[in-house]
Protein backbone atom coordinates (compact mmCIF):
# COMPACT_ATOMS: atom_id res chain seq x y z
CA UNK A 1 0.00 0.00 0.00
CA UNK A 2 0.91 3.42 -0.59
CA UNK A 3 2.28 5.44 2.15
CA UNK A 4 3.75 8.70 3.50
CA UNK A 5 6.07 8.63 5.98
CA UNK A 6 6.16 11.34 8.62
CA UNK A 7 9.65 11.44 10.74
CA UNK A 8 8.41 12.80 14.22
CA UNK A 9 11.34 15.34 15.54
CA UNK A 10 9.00 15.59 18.72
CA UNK A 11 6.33 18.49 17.85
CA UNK A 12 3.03 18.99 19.36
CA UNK A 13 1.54 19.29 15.91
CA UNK A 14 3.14 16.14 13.96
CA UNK A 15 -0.32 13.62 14.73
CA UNK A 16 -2.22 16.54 13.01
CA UNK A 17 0.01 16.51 9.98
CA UNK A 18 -0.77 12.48 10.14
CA UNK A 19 -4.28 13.25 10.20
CA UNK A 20 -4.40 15.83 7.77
CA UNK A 21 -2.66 13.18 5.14
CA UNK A 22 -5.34 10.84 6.12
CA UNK A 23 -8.25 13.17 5.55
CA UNK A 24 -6.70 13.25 2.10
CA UNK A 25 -7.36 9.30 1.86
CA UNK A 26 -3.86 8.44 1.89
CA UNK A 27 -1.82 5.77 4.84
CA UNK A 28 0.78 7.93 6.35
CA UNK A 29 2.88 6.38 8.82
CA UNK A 30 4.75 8.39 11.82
CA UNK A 31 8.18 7.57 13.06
CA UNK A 32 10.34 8.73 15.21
CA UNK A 33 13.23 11.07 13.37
CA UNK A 34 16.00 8.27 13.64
CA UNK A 35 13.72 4.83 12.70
CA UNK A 36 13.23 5.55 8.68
CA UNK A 37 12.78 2.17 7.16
CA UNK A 38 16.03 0.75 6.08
CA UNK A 39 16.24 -0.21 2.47
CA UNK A 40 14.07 0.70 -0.57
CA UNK A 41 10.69 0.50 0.52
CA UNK A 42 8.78 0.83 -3.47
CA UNK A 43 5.37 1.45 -1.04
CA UNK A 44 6.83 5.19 0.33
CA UNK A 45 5.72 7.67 -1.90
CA UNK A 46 6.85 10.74 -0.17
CA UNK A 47 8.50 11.91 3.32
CA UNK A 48 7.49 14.78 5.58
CA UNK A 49 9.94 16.21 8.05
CA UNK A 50 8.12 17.44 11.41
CA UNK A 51 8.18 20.46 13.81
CA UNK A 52 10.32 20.45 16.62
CA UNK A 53 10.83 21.74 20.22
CA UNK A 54 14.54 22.09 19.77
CA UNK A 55 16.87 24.32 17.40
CA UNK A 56 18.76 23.09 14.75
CA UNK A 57 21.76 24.54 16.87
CA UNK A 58 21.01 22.45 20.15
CA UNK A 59 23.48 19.74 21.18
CA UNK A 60 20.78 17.82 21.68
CA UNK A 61 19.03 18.49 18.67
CA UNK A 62 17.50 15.69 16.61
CA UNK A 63 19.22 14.77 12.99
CA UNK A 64 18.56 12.39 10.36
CA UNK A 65 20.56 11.57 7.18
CA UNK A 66 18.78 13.20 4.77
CA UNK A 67 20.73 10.97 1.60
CA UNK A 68 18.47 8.31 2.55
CA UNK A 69 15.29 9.68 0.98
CA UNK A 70 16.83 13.33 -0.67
CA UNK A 71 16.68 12.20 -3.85
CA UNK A 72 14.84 8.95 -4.14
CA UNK A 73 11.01 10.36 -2.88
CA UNK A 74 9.65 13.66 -2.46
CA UNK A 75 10.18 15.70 0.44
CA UNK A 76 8.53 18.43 2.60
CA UNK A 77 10.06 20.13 5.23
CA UNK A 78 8.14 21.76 8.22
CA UNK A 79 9.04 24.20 10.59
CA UNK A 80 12.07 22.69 12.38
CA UNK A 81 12.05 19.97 9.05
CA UNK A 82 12.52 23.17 7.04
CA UNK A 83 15.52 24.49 8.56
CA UNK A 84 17.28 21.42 9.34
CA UNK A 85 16.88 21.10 5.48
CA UNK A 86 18.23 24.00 4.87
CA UNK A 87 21.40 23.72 7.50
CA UNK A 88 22.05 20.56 6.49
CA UNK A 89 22.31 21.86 2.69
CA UNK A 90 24.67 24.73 3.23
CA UNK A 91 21.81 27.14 4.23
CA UNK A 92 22.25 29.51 7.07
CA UNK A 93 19.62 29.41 10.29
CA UNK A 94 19.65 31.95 13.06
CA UNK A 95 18.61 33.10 16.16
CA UNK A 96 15.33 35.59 14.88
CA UNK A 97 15.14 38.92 16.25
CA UNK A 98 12.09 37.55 18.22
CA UNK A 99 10.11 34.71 17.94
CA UNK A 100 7.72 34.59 15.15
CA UNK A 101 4.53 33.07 16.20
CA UNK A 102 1.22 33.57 15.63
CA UNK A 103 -0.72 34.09 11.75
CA UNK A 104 1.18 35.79 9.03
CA UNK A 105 0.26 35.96 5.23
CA UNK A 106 2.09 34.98 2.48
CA UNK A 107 2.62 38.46 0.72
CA UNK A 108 4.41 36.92 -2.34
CA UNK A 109 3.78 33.00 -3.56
CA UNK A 110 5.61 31.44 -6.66
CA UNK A 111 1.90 30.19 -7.94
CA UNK A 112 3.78 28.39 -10.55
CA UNK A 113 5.19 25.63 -8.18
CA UNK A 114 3.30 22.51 -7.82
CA UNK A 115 2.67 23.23 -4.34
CA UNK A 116 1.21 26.31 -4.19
CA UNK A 117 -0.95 25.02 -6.62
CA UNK A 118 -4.93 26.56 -6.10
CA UNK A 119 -3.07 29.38 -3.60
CA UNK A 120 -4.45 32.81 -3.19
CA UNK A 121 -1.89 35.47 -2.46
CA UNK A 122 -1.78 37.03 0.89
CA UNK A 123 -2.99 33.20 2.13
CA UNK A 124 -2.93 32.91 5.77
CA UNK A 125 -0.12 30.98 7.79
CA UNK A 126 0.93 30.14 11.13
CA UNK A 127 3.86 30.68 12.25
CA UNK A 128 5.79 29.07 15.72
CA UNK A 129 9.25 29.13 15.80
CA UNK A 130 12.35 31.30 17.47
CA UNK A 131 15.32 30.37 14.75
CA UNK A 132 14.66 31.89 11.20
CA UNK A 133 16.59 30.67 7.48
CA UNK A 134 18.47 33.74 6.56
CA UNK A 135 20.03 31.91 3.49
CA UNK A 136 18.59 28.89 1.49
CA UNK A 137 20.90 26.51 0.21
CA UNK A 138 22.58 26.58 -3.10
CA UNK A 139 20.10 25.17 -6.71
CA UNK A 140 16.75 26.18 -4.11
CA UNK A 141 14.57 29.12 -4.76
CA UNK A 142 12.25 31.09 -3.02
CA UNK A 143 8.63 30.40 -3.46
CA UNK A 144 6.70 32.01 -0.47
CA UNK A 145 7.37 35.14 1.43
CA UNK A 146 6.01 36.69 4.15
CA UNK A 147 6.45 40.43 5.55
CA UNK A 148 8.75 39.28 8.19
CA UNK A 149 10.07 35.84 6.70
CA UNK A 150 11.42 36.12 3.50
CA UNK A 151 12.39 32.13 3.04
CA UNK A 152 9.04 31.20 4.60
CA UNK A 153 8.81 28.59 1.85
CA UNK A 154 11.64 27.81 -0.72
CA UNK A 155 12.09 24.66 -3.25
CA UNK A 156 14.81 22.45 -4.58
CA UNK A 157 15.48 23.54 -8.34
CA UNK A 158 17.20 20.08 -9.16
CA UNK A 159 15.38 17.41 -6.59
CA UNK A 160 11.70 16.94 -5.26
CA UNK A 161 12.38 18.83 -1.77
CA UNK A 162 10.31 21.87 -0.61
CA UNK A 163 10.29 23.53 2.54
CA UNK A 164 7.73 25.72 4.88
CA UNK A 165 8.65 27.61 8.09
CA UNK A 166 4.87 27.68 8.64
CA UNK A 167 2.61 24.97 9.76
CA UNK A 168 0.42 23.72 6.92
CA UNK A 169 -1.49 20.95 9.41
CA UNK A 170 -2.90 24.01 11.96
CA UNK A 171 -6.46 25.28 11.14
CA UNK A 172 -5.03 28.53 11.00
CA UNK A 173 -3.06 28.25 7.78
CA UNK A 174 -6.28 28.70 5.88
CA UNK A 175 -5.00 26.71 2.78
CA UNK A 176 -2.83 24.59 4.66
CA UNK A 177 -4.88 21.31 3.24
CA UNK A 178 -4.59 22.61 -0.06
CA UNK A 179 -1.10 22.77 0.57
CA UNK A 180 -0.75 18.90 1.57
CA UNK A 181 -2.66 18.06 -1.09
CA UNK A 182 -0.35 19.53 -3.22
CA UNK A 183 2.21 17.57 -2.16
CA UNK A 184 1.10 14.11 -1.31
CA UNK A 185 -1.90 13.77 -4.28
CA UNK A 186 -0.25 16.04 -7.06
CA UNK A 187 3.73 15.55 -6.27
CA UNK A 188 3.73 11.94 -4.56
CA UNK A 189 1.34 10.54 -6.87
CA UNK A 190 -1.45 9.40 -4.13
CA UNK A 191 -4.11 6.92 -5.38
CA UNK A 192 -6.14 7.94 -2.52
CA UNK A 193 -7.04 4.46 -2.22
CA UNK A 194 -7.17 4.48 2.06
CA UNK A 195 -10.43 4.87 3.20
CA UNK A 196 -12.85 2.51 5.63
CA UNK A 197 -14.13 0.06 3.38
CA UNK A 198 -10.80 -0.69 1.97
CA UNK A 199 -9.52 -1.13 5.69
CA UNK A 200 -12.80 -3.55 6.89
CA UNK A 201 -11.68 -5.53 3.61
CA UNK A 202 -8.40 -5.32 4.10
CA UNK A 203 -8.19 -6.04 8.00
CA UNK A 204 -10.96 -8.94 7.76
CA UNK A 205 -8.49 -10.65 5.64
CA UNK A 206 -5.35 -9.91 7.71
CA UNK A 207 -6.82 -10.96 10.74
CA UNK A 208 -7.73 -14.35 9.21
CA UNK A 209 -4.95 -15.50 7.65
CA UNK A 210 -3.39 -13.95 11.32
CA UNK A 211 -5.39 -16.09 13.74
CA UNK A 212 -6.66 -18.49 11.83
CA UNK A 213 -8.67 -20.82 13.97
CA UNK A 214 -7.26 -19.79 17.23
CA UNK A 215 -9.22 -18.32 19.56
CA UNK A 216 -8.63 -14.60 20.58
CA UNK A 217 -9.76 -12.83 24.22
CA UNK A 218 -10.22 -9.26 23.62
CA UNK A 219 -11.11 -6.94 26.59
CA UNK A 220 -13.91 -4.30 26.33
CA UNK A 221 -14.20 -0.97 27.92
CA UNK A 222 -17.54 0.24 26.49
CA UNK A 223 -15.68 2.72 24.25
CA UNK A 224 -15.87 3.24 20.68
CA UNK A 225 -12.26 2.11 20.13
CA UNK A 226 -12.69 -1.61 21.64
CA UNK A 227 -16.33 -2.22 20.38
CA UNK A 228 -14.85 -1.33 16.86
CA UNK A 229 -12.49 -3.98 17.56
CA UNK A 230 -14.53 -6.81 18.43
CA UNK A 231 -17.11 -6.11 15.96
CA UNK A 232 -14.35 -6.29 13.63
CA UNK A 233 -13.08 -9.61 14.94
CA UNK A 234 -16.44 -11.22 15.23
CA UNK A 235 -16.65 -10.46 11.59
CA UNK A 236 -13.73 -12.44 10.66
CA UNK A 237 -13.48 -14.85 13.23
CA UNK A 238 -17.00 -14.97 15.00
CA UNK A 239 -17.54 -17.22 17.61
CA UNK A 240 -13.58 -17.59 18.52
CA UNK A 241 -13.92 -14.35 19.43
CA UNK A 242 -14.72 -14.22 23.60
CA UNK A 243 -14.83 -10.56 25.17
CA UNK A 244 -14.10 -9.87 28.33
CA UNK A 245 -15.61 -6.86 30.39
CA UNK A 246 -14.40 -5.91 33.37
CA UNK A 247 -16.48 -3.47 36.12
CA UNK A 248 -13.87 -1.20 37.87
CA UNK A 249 -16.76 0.24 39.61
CA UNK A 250 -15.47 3.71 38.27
CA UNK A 251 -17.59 3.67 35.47
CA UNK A 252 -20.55 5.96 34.13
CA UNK A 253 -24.17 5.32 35.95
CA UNK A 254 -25.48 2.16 35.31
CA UNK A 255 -23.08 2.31 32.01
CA UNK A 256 -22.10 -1.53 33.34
CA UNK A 257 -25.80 -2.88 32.10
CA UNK A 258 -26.34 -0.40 29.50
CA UNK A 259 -23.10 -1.25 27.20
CA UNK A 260 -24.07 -5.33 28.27
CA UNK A 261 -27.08 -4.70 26.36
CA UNK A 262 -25.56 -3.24 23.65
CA UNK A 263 -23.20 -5.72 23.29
CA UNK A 264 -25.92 -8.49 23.06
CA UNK A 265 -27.50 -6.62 20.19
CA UNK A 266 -24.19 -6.71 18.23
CA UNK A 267 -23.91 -10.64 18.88
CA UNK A 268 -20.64 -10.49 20.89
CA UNK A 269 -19.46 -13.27 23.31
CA UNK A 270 -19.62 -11.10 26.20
CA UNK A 271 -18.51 -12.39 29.81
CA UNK A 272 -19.27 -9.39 32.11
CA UNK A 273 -16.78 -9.51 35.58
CA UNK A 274 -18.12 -7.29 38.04
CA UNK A 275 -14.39 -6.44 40.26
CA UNK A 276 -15.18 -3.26 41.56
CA UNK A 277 -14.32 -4.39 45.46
CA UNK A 278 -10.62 -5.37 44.50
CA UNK A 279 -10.62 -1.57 42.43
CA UNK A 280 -11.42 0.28 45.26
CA UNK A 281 -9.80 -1.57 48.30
CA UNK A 282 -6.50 -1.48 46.34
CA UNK A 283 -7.30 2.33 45.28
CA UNK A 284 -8.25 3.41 49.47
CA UNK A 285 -6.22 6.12 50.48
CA UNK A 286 -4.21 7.03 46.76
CA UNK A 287 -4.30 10.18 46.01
CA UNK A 288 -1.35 10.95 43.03
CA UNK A 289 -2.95 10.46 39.59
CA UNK A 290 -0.38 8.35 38.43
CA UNK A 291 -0.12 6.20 40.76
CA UNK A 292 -4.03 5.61 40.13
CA UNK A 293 -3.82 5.07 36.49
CA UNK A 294 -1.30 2.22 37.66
CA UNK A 295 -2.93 0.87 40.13
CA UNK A 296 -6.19 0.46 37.83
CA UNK A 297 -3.74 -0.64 34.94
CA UNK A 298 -2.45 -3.58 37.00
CA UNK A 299 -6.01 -4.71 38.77
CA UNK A 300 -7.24 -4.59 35.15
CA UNK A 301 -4.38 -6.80 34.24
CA UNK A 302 -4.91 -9.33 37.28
CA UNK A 303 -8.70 -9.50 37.11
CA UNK A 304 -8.30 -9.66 32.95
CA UNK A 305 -5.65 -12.39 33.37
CA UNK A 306 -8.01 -14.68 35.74
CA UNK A 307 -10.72 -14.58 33.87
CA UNK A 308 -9.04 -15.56 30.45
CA UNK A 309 -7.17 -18.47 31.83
CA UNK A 310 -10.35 -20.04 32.41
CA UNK A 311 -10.02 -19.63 28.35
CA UNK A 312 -7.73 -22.20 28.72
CA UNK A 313 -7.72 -22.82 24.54
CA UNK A 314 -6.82 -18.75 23.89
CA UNK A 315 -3.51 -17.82 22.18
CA UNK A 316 -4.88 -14.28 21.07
CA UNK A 317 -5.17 -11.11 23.26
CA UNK A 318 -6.79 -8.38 21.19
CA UNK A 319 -6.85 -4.96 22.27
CA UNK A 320 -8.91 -1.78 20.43
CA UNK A 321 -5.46 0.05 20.81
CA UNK A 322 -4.90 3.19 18.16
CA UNK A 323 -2.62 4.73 16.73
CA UNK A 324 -2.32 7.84 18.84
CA UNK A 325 -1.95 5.76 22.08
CA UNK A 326 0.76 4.20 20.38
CA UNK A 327 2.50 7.11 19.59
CA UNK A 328 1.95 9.28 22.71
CA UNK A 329 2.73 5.85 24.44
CA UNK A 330 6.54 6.09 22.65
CA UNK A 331 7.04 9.54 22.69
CA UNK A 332 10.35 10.38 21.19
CA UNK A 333 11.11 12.60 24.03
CA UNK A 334 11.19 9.74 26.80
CA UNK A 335 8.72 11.86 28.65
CA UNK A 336 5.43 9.90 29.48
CA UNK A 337 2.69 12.09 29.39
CA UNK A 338 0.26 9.67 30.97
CA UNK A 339 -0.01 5.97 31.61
CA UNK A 340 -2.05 4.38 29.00
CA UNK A 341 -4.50 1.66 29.73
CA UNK A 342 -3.30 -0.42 26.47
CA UNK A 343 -0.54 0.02 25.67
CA UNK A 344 2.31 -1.93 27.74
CA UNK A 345 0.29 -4.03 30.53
CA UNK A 346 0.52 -7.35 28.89
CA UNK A 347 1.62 -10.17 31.50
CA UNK A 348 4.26 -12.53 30.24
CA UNK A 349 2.48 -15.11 32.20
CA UNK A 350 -0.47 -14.91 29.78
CA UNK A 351 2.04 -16.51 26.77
CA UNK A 352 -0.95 -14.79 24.59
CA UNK A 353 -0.23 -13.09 21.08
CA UNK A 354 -0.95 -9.61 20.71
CA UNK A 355 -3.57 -8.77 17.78
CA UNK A 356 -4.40 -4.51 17.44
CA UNK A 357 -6.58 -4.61 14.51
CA UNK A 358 -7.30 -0.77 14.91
CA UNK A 359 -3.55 0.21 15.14
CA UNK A 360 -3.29 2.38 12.57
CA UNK A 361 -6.26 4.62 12.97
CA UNK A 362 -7.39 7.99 14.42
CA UNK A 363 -10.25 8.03 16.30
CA UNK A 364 -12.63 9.49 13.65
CA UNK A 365 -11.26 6.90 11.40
CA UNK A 366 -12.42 4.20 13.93
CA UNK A 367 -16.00 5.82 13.83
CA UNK A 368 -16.09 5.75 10.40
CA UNK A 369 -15.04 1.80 10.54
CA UNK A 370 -17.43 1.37 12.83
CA UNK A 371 -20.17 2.96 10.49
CA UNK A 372 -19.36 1.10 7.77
CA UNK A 373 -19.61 -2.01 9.97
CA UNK A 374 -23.29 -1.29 10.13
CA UNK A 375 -22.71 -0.45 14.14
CA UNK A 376 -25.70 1.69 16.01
CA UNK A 377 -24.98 5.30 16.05
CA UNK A 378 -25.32 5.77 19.52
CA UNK A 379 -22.27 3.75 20.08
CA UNK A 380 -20.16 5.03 17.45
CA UNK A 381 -20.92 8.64 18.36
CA UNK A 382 -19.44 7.79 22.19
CA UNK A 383 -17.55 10.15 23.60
CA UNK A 384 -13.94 9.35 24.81
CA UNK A 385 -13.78 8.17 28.34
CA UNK A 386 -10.53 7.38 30.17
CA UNK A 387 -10.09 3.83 30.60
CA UNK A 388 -9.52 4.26 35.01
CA UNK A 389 -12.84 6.17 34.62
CA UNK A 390 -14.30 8.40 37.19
CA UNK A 391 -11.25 7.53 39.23
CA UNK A 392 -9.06 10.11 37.31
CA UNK A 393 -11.91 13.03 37.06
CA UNK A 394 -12.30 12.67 41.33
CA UNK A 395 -9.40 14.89 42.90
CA UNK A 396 -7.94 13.54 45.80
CA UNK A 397 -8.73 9.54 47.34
CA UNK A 398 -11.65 7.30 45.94
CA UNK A 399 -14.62 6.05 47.57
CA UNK A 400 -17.81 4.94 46.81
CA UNK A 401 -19.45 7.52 48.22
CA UNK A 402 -17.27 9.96 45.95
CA UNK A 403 -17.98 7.85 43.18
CA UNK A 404 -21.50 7.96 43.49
CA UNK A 405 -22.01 11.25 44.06
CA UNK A 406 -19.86 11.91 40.85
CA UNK A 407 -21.96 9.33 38.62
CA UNK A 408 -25.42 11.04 39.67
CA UNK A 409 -23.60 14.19 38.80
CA UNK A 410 -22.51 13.30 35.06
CA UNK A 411 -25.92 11.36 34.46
CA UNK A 412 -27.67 14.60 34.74
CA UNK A 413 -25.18 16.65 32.57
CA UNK A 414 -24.51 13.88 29.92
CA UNK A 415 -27.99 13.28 29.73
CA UNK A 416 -28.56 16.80 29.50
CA UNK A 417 -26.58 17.07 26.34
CA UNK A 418 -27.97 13.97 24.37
CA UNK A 419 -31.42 16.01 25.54
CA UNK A 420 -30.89 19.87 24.48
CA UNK A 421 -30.83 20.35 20.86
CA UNK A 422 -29.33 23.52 19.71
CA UNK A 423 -30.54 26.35 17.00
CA UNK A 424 -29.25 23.68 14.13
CA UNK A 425 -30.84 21.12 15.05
CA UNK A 426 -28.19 19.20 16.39
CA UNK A 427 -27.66 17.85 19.87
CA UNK A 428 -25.08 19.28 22.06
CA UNK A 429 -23.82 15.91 22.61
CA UNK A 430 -23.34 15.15 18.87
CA UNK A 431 -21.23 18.67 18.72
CA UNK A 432 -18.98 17.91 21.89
CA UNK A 433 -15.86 15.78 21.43
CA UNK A 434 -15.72 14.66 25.18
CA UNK A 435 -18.24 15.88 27.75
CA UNK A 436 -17.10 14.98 31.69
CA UNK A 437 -17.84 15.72 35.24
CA UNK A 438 -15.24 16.13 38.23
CA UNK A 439 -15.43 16.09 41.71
CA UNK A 440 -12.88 18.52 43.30
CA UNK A 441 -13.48 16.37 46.15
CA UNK A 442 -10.15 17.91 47.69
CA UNK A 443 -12.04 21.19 48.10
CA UNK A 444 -15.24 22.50 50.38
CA UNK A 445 -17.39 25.53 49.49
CA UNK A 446 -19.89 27.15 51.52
CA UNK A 447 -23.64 26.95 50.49
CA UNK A 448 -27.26 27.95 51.64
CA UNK A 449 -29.93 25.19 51.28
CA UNK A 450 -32.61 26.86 52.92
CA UNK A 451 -32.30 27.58 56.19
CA UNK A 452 -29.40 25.58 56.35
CA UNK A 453 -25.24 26.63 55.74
CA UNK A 454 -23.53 23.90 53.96
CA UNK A 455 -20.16 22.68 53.57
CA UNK A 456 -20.25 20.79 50.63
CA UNK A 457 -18.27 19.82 47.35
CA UNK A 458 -17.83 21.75 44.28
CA UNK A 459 -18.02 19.82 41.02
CA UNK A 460 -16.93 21.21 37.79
CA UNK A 461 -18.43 20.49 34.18
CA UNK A 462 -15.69 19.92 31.26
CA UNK A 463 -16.79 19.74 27.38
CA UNK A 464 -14.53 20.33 24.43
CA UNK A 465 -14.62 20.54 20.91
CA UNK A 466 -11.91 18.48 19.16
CA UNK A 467 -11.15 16.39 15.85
CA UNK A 468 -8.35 14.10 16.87
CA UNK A 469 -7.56 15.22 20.99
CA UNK A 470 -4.15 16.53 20.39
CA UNK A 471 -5.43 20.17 20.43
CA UNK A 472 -8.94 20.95 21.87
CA UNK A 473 -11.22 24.02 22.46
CA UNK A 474 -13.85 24.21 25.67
CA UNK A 475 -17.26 24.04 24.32
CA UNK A 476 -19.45 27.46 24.57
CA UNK A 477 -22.22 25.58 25.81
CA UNK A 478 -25.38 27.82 25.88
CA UNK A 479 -26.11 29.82 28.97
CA UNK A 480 -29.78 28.08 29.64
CA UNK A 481 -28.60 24.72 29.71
CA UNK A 482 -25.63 25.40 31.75
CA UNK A 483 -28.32 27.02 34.11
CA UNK A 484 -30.63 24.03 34.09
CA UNK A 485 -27.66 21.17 34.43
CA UNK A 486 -26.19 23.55 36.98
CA UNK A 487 -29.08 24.02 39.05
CA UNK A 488 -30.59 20.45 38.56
CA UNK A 489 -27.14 19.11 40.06
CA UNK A 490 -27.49 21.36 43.07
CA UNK A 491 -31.06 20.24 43.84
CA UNK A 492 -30.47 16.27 43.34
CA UNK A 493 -27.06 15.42 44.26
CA UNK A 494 -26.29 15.21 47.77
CA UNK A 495 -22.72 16.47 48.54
CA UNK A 496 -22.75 19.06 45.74
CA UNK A 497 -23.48 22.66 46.41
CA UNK A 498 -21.38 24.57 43.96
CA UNK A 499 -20.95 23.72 39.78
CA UNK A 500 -18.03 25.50 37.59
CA UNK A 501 -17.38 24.86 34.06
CA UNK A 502 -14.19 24.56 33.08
CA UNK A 503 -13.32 26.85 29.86
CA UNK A 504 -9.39 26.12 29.71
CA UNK A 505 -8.10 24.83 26.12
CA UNK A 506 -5.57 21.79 25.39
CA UNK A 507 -2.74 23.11 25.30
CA UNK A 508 -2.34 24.38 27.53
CA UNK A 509 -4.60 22.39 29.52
CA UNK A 510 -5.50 18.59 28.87
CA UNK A 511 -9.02 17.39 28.83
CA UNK A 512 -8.78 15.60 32.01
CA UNK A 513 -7.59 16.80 34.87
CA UNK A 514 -5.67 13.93 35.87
């Protein structure tokens, strides 16, 4: 299959080039900087060279040996890609006089270059970086200027390499897709041939020539990601497919039951495991997020394990892993963001093969597997939830009591969002990425109930608006239903006398807040 491959030198933004290649119906494949495939891979159409947080100047700075695509595939250079291009070359890159960030328009474009193709002149760009290319290497030209930047885009008069200071895969570069387009349809030569039929067709027959007979375990969350999986499966496999489900006890209000049901509708193997006693003894007293995420990461693990060695036949574990845990998960950088509930919890013990049918995809390419698996809506339109569940969005220790108050809590707000349909017709829930409650259960505010002073608990309300949850904007939620969740939460929930809504953005924020 065709692909692109993206070398990651450790940018915020390099999943949302990825993305923006898939929108364009093309596999793209991210690596880190120093992993490009060895040999002469006929399948790689085309590289892209990511952002970075470093300067081409730092010791520490990431490199690459640019002879061993320069030459052989197309090449585009962003940002940090761009000016190690252009140091590497014999270009010059300094030190600006200040940092240019922010938009910036393109005041003079070479609209004769393949990819500027479709441009409009004075096309918006964004621009984050604190080195500048004061000199392009020798045979490239200039093909984009801005008022500040003059080598905000330059081109390789004798080889397929171009270059951008900007960042084409940010909304704010207006015709940033164009741009990508450009370069992986018109100059790589993209069939556009990746899209979710061809994966269902193509995955259905991996995973049986994969497995075979064997039977496979996979374990469910509820979630969009591992229900895509297993309906997957139980197309190619069927009944040696068994799913496991396990009940931390930390999940959504009567969302145990609920996603049971579903699950019987869809003709899974289900074996429900209700472990919520071992969650929270184990979990009494913790109060570091980390150190919850791993303590729910390894009860998952032990409870998981039990139950599939009564499997005793088994020699698949499957997992609805994607591709952005994966990558988050190996972050170039060696710094973990966050534990992840797939990724790296196998037990040895187990002796089970690993099968990730859904490794490769974003999460709106999973929903758009899972539609053209014929899946109800309801569970394909599911927002995100963390796989330790309320355990990360209550601050402080965990206890049923906390738990419950926080599940009563998100009923009525979650349910008030699949209920209030805005001026387009649409619900708020269908125009939320991820919609949460959180118990600041580490804090007290004082209330008035009546006659009555309280002491109680203060829980704030988190929606965004996202396409992929690398970057994410809080939701502007209308003022009368924040007023009616708001005040119906104060009325019904004991232990709750005070709601906030939380309008911080990722970055610099993340959507949970643990």
């Amino acid at each position: 299959m065709q692909k692109i491959i993206i070398l990651d030198f450790g940018s915020q933004t390099t999943q949302l080039i990825g993305r923006r290649v898939r929108e364009l119906d093309t596999f793209c494949e991210i690596l880190p900087y120093n992993k490009y495939p060895k040999g002469d891979d006929a399948d790689v159409i085309g590289v892209i060279l990511s952002g970075s947080p470093y300067s081409v100047h730092d010791p520490e700075a990431f490199k690459v040996d640019l002879s061993q695509f320069v030459g052989k595939v197309p090449v585009l250079g962003i940002c940090y890609g761009a000016q190690f291009i252009s140091n590497t070359l014999g270009g010059k890159v300094e030190k600006a006089d200040s940092r240019e960030y922010g938009r910036a328009n393109l005041e003079t474009i070479n609209l004769d270059n393949p990819l500027f193709k479709g441009f409009e002149k004075g096309s918006q760009v964004w621009m984050s970086h604190g080195d500048t290319i004061t000199a392009i290497p020798e045979d490239f030209e200039v093909i984009g200027s801005t008022k500040d930047v003059t080598n905000a885009a330059f081109a390789s008069t004798k080889q397929p390499v171009w270059a951008v200071q900007f960042h084409p895969e940010v909304y704010h570069t207006t015709q940033g897709k164009t741009l990508l387009q450009n370069f992986v349809v018109n100059i790589c030569g993209s069939k556009q041939e990746w899209s979710a039929a061809s994966f269902v067709d193509t995955t259905v027959a991996e995973l049986k020539a994969q497995v075979g007979s064997d039977r496979v375990i996979l374990g469910l969350s509820g979630g969009v990601d591992s229900s895509v999986a297993a309906v997957l499966l139980n197309k190619a496999i069927g009944s040696n497919l068994t799913c496991i489900f396990v009940d931390h006890g930390m999940l959504r209000k009567n969302e145990f039951q609920q996603v049971m049901n579903d699950y019987k509708v869809l003709g899974l193997n289900v074996i429900g495991v209700d472990a919520s006693e071992k969650f929270f003894s184990d979990l009494a007293g913790v109060t570091d997020p980390e150190q919850k995420r791993k303590i729910i990461g390894r009860d998952f693990v032990e409870v998981f394990n039990a139950e599939a060695k009564k499997i005793t036949d088994a020699k698949w574990l499957a997992q609805g892993t994607i591709y952005p845990d994966r990558i988050e998960s190996l972050n170039i950088t060696g710094k973990v963001i966050k534990s992840h509930h797939n990724v790296g919890g196998l037990p040895k013990e187990m002796h089970l093969q690993l099968c990730e049918p859904l490794k490769w995809l974003f999460k709106d390419e999973v929903r758009r597997v899972g539609r053209q698996l014929g899946m109800p809506e309801h569970l394909i339109t599911r927002h995100p939830f963390p796989g330790p569940g309320l355990a990360v969005r209550i601050l402080g220790d965990i206890t049923r009591e906390k738990v419950q108050i926080l599940q009563d809590a998100d009923d009525i707000y979650i349910r008030g969002l699949r209920e209030y349909v805005d001026t387009d017709g649409e619900t708020l829930y269908n125009k939320v990425w991820q919609a949460g409650a959180i118990l600041l259960s580490t804090v007290r505010s004082v209330g008035v109930m009546g006659d009555e002073r309280t002491y109680e608990h203060p829980v704030a309300l988190r929606a965004v608006t996202s396409t992929d949850a690398m970057t994410a904007d809080w939701a502007h939620l209308p003022y009368e239903f924040m007023a009616k969740v708001s005040n119906e939460i104060i009325n019904k929930v004991r232990g709750v006398n005070r709601v906030c809504y939380d309008i911080s953005s990722k970055p610099p924020a993340t959507i949970e807040w643990e």
